[in-house]
N, C-alpha and C. Protein backbone atom coordinates (compact mmCIF):
# COMPACT_ATOMS: atom_id res chain seq x y z
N UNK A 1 96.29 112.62 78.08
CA UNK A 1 96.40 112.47 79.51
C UNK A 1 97.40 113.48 80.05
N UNK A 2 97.10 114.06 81.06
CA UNK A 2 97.84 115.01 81.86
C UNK A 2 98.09 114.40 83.60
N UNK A 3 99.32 114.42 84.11
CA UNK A 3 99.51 114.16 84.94
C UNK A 3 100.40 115.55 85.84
N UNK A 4 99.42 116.03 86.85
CA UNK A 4 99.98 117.52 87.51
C UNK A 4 99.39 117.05 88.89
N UNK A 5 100.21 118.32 89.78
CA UNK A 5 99.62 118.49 90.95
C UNK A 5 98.46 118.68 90.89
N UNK A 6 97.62 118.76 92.01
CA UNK A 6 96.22 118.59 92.42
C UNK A 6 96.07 120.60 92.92
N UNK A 7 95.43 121.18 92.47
CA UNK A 7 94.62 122.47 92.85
C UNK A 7 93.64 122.42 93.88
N UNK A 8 94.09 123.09 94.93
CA UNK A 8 92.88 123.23 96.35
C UNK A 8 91.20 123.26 95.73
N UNK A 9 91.25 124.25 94.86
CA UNK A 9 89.80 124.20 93.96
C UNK A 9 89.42 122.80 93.69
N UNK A 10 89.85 121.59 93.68
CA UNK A 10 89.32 120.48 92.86
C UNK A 10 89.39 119.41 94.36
N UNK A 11 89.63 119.88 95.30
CA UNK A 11 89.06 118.87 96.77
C UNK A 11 87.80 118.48 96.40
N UNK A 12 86.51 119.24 96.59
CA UNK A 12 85.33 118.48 96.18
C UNK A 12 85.25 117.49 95.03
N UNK A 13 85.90 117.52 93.78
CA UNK A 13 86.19 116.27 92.94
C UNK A 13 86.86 115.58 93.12
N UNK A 14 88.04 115.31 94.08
CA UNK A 14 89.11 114.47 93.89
C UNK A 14 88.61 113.72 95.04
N UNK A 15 87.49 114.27 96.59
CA UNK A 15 86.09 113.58 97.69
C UNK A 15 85.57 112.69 96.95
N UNK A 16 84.84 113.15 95.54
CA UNK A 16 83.95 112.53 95.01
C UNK A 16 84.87 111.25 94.38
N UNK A 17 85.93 111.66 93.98
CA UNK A 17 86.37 110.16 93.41
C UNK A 17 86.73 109.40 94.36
N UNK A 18 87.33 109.64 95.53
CA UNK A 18 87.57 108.51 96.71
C UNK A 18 86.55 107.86 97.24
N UNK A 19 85.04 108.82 97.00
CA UNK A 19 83.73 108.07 97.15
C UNK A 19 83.30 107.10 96.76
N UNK A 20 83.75 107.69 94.87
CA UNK A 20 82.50 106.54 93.97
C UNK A 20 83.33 104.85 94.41
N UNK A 21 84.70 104.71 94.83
CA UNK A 21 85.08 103.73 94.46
C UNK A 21 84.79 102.58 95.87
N UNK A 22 83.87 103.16 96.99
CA UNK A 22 84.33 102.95 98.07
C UNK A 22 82.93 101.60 98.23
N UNK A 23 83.21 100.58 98.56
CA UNK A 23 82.17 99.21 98.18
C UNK A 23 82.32 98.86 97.53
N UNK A 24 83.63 98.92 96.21
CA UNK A 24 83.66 98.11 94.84
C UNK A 24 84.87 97.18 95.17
N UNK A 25 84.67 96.08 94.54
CA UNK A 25 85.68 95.05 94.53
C UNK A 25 86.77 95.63 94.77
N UNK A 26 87.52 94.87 95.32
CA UNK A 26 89.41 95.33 96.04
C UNK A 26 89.56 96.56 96.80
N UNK A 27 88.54 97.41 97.45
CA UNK A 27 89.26 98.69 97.78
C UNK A 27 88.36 98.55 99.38
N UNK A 28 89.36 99.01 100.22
CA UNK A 28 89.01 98.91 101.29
C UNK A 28 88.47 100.08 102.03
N UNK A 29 88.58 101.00 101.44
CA UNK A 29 88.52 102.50 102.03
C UNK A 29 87.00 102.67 102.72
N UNK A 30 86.51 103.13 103.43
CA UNK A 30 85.52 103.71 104.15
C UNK A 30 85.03 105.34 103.72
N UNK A 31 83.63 105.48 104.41
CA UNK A 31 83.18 106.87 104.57
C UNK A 31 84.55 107.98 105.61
N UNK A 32 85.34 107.17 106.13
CA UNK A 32 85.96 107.97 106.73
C UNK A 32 87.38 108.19 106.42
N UNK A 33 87.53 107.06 105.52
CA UNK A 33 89.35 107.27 104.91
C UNK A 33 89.06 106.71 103.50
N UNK A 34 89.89 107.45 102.50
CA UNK A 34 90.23 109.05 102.48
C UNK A 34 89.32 109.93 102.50
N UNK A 35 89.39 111.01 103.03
CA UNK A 35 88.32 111.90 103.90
C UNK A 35 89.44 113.52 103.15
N UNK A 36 88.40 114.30 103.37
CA UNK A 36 88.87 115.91 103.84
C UNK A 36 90.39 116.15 104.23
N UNK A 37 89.92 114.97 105.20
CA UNK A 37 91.68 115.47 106.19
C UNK A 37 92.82 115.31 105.27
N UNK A 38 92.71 113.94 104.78
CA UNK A 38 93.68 113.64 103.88
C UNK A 38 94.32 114.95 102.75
N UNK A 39 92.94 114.89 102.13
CA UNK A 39 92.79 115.94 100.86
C UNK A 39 93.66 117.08 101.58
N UNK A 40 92.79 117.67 102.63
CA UNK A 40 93.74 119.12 103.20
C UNK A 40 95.38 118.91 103.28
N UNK A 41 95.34 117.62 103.40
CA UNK A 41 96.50 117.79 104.21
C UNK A 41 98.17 117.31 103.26
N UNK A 42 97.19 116.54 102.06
CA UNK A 42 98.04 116.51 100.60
C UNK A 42 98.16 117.62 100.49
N UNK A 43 97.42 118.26 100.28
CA UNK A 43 97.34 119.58 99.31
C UNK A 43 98.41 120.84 100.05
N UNK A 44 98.16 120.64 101.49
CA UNK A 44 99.34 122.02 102.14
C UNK A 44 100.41 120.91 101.85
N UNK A 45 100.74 120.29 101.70
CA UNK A 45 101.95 119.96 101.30
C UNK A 45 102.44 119.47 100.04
N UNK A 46 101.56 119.79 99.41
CA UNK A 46 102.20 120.11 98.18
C UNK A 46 102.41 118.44 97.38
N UNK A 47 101.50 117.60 97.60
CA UNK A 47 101.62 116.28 97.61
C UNK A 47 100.87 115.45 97.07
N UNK A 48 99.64 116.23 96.22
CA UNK A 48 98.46 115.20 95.74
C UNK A 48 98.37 115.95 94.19
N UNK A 49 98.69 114.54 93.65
CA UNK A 49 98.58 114.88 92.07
C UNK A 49 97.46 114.33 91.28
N UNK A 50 96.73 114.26 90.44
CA UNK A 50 95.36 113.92 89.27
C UNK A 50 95.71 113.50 88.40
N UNK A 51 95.53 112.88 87.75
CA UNK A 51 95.83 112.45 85.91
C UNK A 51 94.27 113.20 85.11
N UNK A 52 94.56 113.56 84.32
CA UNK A 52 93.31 114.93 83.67
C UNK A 52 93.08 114.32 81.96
N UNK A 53 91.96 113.84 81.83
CA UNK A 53 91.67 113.66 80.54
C UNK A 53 91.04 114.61 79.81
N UNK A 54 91.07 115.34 78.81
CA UNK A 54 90.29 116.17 78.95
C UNK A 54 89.40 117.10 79.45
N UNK A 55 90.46 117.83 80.07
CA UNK A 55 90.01 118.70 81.43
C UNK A 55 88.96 118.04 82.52
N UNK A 56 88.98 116.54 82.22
CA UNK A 56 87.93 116.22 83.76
C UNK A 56 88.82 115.08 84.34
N UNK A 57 89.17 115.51 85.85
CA UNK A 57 89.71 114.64 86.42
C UNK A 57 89.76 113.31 86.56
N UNK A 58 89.87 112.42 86.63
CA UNK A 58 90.09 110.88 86.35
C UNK A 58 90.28 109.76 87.58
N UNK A 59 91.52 110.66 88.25
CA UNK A 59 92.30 110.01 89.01
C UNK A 59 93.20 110.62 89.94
N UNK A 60 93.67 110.01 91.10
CA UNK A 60 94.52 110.86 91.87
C UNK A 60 95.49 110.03 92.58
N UNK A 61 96.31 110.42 93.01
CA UNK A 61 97.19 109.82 94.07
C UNK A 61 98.25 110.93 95.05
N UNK A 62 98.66 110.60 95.85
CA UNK A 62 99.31 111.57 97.12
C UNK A 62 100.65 110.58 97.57
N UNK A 63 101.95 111.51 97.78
CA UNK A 63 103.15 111.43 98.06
C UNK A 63 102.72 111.74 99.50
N UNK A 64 103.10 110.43 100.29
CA UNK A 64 102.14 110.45 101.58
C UNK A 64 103.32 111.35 102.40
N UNK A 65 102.80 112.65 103.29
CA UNK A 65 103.76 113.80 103.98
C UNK A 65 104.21 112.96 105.07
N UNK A 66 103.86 112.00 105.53
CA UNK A 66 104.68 111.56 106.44
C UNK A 66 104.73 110.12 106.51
N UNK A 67 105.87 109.34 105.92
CA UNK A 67 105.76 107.82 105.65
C UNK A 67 105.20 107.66 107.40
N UNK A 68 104.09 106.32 106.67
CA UNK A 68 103.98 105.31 108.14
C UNK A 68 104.05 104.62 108.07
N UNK A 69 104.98 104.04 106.97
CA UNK A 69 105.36 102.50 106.83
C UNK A 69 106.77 102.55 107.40
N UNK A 70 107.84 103.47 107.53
CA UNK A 70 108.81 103.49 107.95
C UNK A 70 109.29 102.80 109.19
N UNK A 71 108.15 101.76 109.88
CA UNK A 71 108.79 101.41 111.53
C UNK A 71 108.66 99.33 110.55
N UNK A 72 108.50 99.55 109.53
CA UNK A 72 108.28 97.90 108.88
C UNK A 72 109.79 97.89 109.03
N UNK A 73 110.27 95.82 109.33
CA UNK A 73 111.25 95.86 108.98
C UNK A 73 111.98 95.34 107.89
N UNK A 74 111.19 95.36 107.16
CA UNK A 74 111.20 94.52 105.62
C UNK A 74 111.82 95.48 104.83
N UNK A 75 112.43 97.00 105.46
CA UNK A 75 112.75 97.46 103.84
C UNK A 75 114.45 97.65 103.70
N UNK A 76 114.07 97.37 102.47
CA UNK A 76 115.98 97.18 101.81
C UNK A 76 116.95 98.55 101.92
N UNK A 77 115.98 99.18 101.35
CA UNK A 77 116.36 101.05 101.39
C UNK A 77 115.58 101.76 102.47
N UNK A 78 116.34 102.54 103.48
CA UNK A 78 115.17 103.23 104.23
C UNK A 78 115.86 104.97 104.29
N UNK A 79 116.99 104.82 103.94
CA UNK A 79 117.33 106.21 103.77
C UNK A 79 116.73 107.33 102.32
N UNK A 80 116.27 108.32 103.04
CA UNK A 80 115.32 108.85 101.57
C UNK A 80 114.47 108.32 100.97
N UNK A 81 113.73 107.45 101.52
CA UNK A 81 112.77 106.63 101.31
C UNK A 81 111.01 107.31 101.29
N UNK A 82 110.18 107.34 100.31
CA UNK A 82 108.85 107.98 100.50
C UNK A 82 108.15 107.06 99.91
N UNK A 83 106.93 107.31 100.41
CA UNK A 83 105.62 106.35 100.12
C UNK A 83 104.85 107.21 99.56
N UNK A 84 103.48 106.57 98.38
CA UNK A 84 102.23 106.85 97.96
C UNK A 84 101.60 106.28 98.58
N UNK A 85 100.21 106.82 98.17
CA UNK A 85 98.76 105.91 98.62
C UNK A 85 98.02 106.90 98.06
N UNK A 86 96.98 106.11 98.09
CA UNK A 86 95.53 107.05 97.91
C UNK A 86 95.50 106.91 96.50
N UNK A 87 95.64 106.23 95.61
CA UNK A 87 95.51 105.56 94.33
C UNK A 87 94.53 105.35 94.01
N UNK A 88 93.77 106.12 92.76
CA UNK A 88 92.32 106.35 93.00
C UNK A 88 91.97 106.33 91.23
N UNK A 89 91.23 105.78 90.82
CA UNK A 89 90.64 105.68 89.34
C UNK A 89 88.87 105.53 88.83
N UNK A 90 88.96 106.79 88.17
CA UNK A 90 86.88 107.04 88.22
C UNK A 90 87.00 105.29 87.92
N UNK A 91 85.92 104.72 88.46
CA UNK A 91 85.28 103.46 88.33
C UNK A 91 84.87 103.51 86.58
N UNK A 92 84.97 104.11 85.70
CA UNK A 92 84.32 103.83 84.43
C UNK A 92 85.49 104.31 83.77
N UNK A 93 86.81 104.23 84.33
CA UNK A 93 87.77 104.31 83.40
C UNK A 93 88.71 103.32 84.00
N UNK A 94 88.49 102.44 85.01
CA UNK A 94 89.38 101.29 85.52
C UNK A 94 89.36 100.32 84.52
N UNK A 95 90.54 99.49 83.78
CA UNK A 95 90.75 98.50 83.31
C UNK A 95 91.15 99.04 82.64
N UNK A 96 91.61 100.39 82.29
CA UNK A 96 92.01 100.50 80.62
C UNK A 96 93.63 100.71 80.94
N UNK A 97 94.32 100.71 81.89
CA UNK A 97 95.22 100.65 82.18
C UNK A 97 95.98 102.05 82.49
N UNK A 98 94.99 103.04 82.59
CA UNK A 98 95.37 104.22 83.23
C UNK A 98 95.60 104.39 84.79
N UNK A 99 95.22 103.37 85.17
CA UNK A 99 96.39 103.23 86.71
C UNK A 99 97.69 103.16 87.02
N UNK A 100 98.38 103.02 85.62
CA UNK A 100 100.00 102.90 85.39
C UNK A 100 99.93 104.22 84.86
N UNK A 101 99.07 105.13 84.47
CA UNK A 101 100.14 106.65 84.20
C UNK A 101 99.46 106.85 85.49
N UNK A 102 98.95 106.93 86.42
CA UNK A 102 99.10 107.51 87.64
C UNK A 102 100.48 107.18 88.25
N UNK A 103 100.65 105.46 88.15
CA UNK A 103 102.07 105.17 88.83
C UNK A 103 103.62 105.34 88.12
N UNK A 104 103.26 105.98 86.93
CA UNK A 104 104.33 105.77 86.66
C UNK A 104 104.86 107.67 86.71
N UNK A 105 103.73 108.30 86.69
CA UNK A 105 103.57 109.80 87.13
C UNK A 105 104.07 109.86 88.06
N UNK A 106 103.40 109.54 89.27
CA UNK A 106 103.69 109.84 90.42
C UNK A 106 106.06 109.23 90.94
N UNK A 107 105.93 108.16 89.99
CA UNK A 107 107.59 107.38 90.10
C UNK A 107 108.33 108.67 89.69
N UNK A 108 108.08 109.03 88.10
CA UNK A 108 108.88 109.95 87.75
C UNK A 108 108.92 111.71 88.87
N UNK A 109 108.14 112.09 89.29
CA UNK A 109 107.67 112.97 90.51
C UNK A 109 108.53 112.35 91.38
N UNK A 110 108.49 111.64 91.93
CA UNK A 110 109.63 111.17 93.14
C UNK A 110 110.84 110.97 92.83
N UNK A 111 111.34 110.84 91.85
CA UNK A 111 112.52 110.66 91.23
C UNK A 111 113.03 112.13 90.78
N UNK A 112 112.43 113.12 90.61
CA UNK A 112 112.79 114.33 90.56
C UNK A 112 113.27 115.07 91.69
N UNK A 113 111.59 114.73 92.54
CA UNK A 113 112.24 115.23 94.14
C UNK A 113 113.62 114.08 95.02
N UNK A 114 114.53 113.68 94.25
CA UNK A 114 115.77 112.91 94.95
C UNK A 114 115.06 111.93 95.48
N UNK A 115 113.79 111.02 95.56
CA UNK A 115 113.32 110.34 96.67
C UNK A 115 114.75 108.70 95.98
N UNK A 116 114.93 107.92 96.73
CA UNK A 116 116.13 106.73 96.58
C UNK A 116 115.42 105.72 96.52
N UNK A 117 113.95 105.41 96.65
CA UNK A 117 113.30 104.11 97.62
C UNK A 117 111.98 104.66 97.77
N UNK A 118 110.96 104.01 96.94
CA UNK A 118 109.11 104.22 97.20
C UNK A 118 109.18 102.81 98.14
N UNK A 119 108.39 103.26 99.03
CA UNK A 119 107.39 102.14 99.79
C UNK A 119 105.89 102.09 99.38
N UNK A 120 105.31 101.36 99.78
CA UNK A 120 103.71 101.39 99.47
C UNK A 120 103.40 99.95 100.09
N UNK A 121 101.98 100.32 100.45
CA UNK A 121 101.25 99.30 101.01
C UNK A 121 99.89 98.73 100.12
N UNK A 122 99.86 97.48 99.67
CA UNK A 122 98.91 96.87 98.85
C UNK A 122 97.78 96.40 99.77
N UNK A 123 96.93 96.46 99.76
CA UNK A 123 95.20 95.41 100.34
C UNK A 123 96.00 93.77 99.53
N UNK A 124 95.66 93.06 100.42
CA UNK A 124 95.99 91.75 100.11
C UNK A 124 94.66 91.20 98.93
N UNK A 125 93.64 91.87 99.59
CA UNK A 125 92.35 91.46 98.41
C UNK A 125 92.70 92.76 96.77
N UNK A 126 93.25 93.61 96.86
CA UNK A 126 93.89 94.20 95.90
C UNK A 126 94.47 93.45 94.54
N UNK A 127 94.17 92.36 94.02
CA UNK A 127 94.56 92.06 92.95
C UNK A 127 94.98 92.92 91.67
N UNK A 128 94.14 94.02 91.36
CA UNK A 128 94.70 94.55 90.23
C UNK A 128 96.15 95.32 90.18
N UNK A 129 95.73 95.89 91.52
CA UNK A 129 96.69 96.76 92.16
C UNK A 129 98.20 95.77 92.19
N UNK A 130 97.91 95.02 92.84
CA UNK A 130 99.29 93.97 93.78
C UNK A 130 99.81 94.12 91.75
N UNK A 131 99.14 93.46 90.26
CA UNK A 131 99.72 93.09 89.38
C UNK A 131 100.14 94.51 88.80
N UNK A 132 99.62 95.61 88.64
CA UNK A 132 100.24 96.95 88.66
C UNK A 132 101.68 97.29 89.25
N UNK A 133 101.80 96.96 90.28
CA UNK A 133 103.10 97.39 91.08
C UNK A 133 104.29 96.17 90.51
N UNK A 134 103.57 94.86 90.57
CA UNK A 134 104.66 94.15 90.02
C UNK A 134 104.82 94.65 88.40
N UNK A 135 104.31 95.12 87.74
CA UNK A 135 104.63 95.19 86.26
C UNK A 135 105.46 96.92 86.29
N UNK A 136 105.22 96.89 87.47
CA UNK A 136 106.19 98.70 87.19
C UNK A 136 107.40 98.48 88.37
N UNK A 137 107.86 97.75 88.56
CA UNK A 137 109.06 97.10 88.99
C UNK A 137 109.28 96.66 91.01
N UNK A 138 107.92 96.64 91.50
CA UNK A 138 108.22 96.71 92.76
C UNK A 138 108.45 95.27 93.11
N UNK A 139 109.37 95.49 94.59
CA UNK A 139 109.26 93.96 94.42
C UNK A 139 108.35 93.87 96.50
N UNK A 140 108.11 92.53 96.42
CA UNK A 140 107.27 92.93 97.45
C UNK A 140 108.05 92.20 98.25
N UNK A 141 107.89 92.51 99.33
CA UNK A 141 109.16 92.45 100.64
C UNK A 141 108.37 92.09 102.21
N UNK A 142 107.32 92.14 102.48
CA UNK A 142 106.80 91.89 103.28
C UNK A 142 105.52 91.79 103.63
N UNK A 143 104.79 91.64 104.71
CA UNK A 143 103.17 91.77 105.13
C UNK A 143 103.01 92.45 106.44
N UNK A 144 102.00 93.01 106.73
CA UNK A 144 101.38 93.71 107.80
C UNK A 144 99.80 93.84 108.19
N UNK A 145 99.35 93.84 109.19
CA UNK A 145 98.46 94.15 109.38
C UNK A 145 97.60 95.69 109.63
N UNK A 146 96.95 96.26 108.63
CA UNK A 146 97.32 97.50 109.04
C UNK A 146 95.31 97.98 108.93
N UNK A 147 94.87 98.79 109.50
CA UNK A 147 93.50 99.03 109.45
C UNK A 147 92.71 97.88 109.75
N UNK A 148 92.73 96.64 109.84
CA UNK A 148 91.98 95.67 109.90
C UNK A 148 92.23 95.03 108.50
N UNK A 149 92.97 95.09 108.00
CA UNK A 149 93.56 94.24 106.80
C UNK A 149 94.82 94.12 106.31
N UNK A 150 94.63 92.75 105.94
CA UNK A 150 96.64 92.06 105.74
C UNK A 150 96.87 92.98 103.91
N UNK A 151 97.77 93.44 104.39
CA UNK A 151 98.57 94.64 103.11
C UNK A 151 99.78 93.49 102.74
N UNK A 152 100.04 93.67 101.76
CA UNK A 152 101.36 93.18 101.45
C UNK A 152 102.54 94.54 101.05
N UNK A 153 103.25 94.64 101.79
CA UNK A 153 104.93 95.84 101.81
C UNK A 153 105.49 95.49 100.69
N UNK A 154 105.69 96.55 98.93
CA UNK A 154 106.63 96.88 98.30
C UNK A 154 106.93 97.82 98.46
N UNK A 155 108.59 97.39 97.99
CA UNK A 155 109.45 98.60 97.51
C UNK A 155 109.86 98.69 96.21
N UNK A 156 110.25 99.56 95.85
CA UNK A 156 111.05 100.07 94.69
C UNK A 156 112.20 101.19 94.62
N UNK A 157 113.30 100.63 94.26
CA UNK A 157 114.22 101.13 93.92
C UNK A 157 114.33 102.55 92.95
N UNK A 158 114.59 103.69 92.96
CA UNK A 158 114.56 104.63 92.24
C UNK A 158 115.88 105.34 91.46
């Protein structure tokens, strides 16, 4: 397993994986989010990383360029504080527990760049996810309504 930044060349694969997963149990995403924009807009900033199994992509996630969880008032740490999202795993490699080297990739990556404090927002129907974040130390701190669905607000300490 390889965990690196994301290459502008690999937008059309990293589309296709936000696709395949989009109608499957727990994930709320649409034809329209995560989209292009997103992708472009990880990528000029230097912000969307893959986990690579043998040279074929797997998985992705993005150090979101501009927290929008920051106006919640549930968080403990808000100074230097950054969020993920976009947590993404080919559908025929979910369960094997390669969603924790995405998160634990992406922790050590933020912990390099000085970040003090991850935020993130869970889908309340998110079960695998919500037990992921608790087993990699977040603790969850609040709820919101956000897109048309109740998220539950962790943080984690860095």
């Amino acid at each position: 397993m390889v965990f690196r930044k994301a290459q502008e060349s690999e937008a059309e694969t990293i589309l296709a994986l936000y696709r395949a997963v989009i109608g499957k149990p727990h994930c709320t995403w649409n034809e329209m989010y995560p989209g292009e924009y997103e992708i472009a807009e990880d990528l000029a900033a230097g912000s969307l990383y893959v986990l690579e199994e043998d040279h074929d992509l797997i998985g992705a996630i993005s150090i979101v360029p501009n927290n929008e969880l920051d106006d919640c008032d549930c968080w403990k740490i808000r100074e230097n504080a950054r969020e993920f999202a976009r947590v993404v795993l080919r559908p025929d490699r979910q369960g094997k527990g390669l969603s924790a080297c995405l998160v634990e990739g992406i922790l050590q990556e933020m912990k390099k760049q000085g970040t003090a404090s991850v935020h993130l927002a869970v889908a309340k129907e998110n079960i695998p996810a919500q037990r992921l974040y608790q087993k990699t130390g977040f603790d969850f701190c609040g709820e919101a309504e956000l897109y048309g669905h109740i998220f539950y607000l962790c943080e984690k300490s860095l």
